[in-house]
C-alpha atoms as a PDB file:
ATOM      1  CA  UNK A   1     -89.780 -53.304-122.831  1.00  0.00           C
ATOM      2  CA  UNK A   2     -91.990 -56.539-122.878  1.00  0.00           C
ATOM      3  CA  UNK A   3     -90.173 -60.283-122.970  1.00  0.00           C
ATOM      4  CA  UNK A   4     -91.280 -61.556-126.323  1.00  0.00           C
ATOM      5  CA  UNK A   5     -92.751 -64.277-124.483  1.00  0.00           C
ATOM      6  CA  UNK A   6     -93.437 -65.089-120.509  1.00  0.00           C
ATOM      7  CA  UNK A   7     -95.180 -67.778-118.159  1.00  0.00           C
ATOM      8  CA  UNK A   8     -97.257 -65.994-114.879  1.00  0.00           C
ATOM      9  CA  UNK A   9     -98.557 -67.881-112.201  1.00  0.00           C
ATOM     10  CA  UNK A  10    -102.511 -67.490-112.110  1.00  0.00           C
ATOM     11  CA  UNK A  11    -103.523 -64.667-109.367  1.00  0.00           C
ATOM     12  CA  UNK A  12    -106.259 -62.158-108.728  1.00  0.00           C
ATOM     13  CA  UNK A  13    -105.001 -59.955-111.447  1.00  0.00           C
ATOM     14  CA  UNK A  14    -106.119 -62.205-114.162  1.00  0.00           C
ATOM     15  CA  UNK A  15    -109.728 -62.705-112.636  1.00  0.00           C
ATOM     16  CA  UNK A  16    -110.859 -60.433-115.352  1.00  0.00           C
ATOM     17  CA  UNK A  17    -109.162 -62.299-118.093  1.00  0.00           C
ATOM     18  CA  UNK A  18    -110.938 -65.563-117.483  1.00  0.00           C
ATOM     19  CA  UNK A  19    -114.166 -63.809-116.941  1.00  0.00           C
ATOM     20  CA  UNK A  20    -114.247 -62.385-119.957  1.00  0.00           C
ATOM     21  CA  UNK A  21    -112.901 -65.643-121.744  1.00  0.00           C
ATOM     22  CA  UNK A  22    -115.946 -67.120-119.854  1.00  0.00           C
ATOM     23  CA  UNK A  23    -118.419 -64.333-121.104  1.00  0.00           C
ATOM     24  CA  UNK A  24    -116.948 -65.011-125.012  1.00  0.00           C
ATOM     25  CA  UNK A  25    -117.418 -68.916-124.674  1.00  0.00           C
ATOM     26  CA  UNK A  26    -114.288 -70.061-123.664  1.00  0.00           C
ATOM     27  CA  UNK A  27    -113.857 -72.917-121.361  1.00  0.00           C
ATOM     28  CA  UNK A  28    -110.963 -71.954-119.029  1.00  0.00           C
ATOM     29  CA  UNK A  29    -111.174 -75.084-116.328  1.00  0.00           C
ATOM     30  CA  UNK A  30    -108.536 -76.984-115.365  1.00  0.00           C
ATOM     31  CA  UNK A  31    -107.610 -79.783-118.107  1.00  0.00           C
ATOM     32  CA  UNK A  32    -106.106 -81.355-115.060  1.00  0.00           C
ATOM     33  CA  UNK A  33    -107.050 -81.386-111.202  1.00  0.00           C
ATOM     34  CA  UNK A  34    -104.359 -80.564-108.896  1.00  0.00           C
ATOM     35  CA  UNK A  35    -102.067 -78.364-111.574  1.00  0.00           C
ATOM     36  CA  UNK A  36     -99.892 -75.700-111.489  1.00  0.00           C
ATOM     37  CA  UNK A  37    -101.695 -72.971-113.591  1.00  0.00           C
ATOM     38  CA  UNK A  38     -99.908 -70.314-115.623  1.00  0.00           C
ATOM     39  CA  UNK A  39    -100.713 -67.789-118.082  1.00  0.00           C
ATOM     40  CA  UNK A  40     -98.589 -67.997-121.849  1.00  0.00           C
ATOM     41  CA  UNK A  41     -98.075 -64.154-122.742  1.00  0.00           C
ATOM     42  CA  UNK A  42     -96.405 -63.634-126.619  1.00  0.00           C
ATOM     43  CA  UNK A  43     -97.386 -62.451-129.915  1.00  0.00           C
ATOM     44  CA  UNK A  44    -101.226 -62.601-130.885  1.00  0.00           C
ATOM     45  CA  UNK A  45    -103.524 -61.113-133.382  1.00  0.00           C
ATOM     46  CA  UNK A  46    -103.355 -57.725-131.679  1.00  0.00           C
ATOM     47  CA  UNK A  47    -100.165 -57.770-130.285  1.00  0.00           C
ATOM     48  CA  UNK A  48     -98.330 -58.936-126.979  1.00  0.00           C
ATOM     49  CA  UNK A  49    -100.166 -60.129-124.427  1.00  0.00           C
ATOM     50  CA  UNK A  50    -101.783 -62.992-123.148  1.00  0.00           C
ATOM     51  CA  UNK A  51    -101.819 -66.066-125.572  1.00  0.00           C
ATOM     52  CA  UNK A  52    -102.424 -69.189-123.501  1.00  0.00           C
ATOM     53  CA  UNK A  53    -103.370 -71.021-119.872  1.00  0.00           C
ATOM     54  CA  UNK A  54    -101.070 -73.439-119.342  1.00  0.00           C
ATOM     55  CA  UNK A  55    -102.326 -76.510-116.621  1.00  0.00           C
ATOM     56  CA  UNK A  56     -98.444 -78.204-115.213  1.00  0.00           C
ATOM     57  CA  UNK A  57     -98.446 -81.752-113.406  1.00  0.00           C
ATOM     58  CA  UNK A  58     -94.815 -81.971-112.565  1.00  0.00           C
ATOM     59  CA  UNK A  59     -93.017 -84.865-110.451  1.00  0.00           C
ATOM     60  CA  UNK A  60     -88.967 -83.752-109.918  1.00  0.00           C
ATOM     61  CA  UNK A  61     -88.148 -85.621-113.052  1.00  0.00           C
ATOM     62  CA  UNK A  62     -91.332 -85.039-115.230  1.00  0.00           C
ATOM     63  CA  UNK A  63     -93.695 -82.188-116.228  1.00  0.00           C
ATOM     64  CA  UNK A  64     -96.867 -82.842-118.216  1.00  0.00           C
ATOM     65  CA  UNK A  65     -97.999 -79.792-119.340  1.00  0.00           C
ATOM     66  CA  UNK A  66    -101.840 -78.950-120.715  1.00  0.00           C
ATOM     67  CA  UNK A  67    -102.422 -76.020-122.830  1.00  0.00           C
ATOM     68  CA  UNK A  68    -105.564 -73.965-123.652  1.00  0.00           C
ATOM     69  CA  UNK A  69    -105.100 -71.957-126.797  1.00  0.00           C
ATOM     70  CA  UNK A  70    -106.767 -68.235-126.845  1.00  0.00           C
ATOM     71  CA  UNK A  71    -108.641 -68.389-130.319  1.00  0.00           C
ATOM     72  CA  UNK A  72    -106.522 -64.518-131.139  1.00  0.00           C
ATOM     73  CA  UNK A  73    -103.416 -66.482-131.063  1.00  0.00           C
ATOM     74  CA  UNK A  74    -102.930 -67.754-134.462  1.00  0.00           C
ATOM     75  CA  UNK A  75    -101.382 -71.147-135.637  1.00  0.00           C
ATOM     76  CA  UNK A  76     -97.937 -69.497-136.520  1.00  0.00           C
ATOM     77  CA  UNK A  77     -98.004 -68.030-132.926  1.00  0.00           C
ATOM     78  CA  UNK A  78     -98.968 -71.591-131.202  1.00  0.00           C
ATOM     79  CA  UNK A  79     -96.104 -73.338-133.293  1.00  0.00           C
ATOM     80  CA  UNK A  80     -93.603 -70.826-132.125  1.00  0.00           C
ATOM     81  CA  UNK A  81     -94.976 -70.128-128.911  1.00  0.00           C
ATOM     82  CA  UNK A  82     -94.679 -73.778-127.938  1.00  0.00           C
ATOM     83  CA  UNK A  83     -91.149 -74.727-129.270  1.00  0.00           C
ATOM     84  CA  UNK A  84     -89.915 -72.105-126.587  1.00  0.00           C
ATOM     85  CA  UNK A  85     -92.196 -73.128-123.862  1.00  0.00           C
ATOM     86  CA  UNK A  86     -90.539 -76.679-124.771  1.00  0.00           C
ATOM     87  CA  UNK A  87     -87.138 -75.401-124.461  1.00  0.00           C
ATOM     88  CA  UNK A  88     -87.736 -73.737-121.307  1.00  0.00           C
ATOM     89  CA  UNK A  89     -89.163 -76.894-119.497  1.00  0.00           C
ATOM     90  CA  UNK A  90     -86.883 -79.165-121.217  1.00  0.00           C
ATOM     91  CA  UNK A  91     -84.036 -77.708-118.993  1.00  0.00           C
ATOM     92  CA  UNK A  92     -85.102 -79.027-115.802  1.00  0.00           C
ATOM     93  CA  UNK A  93     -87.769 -81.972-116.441  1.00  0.00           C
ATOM     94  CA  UNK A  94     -88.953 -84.559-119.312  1.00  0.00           C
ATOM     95  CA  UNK A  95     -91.959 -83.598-121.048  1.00  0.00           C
ATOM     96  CA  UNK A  96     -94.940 -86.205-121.060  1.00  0.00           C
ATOM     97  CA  UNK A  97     -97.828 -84.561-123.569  1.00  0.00           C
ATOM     98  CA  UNK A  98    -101.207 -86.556-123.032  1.00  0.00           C
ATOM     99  CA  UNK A  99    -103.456 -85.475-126.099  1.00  0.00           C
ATOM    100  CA  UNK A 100    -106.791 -86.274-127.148  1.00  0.00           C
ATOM    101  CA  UNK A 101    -107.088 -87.428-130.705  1.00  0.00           C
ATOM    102  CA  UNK A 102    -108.990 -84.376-131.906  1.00  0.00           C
ATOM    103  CA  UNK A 103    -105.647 -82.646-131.338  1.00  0.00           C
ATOM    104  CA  UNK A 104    -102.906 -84.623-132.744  1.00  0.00           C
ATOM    105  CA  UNK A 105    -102.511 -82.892-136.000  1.00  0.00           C
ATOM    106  CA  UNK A 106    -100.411 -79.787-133.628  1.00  0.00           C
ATOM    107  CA  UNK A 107     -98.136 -82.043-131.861  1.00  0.00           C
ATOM    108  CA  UNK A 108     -97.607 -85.075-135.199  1.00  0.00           C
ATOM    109  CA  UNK A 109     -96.279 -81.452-136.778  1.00  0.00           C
ATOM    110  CA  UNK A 110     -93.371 -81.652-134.003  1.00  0.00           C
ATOM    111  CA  UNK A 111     -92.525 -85.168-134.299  1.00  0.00           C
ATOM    112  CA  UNK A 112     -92.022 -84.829-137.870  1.00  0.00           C
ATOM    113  CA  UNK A 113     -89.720 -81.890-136.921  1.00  0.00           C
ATOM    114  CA  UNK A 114     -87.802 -83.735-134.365  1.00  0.00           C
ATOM    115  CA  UNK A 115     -88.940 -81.728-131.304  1.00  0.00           C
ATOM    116  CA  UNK A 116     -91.309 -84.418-130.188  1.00  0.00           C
ATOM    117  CA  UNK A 117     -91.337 -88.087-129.945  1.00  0.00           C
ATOM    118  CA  UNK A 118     -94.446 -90.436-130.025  1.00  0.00           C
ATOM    119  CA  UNK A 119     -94.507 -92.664-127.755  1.00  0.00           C
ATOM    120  CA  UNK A 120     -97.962 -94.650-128.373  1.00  0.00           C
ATOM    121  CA  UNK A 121    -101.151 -94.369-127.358  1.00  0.00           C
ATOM    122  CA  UNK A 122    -104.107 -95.577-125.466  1.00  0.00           C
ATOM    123  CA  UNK A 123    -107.799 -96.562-127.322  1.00  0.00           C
ATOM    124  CA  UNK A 124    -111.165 -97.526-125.994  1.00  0.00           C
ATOM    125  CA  UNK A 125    -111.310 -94.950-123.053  1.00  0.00           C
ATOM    126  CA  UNK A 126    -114.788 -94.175-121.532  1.00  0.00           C
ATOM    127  CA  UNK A 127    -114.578 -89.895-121.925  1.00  0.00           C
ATOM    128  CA  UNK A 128    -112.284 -89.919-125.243  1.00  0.00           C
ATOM    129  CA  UNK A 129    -111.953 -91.791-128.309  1.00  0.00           C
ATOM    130  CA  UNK A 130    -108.117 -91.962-127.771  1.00  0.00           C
ATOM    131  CA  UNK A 131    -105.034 -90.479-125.651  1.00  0.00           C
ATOM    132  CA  UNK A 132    -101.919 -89.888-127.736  1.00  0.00           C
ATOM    133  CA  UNK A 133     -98.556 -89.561-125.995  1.00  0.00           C
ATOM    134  CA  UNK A 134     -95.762 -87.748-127.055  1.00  0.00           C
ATOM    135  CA  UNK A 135     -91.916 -86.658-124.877  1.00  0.00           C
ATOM    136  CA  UNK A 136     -89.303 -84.253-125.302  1.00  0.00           C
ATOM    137  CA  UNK A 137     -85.925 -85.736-123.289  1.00  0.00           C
ATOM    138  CA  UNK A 138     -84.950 -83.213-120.516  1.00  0.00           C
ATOM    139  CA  UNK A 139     -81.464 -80.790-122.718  1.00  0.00           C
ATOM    140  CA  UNK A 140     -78.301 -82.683-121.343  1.00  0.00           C
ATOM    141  CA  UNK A 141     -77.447 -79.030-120.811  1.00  0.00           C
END
């Protein structure tokens, strides 16, 4: 039986998913140089399997994680997808979410939920109109 959702390390068995994400379109590189690269696997449009990449900058006290969205997972899936990703990391780190403005409209859905926290953001930049930033405190757990 298949978790309902999992994180993978990248390795040579998924050389055939990002070369056919390539071949559809799909920019797979890095967000971030120097990341810790997984694979999101959940629910999607035609069942389990995998739903995300997921680029990880982590310190000991803070993770910043970057996702890439597969276009067959569907907004319900991303929303529920990502509050348990959340949870997960939120037991060992903070969570620092760096987001281009073309985005913001995903994550301004958590802060009005509570999950998130806006912490400001940064104008003017020479590659993107603006950088939002949002945390999630690490569970007192």
């Amino acid at each position: 039986m298949k978790p309902e959702r999992n994180l993978e390390y990248i390795n040579d068995s998924h050389k055939g998913l990002l070369a056919a994400l390539a071949l559809d379109g799909i920019d797979t590189s890095p967000v971030v140089g120097g990341a810790t690269r997984l694979i999101g696997y959940g629910d999607t449009k035609h069942g389990y399997g995998p739903a995300c990449l997921l680029d990880i900058i982590q310190t000991e006290y803070v993770m910043e994680p970057h996702i890439i969205w597969f276009p067959w997972t569907t907004a319900g899936q991303r929303i529920a997808h990502f509050k348990w990703a959340v949870e997960l990391m939120r037991q060992t780190h903070h969570l620092l979410f760096n987001v281009e403005k073309k985005h913001i409209l995903f994550f301004e859905h958590f802060t009005r939920k509570g999950l998130l926290r806006k912490i400001g953001f940064i104008a003017d930049l020479p590659l993107v109109e603006e950088i939002h930033m949002y945390q999630v405190k690490r569970s007192c757990s």
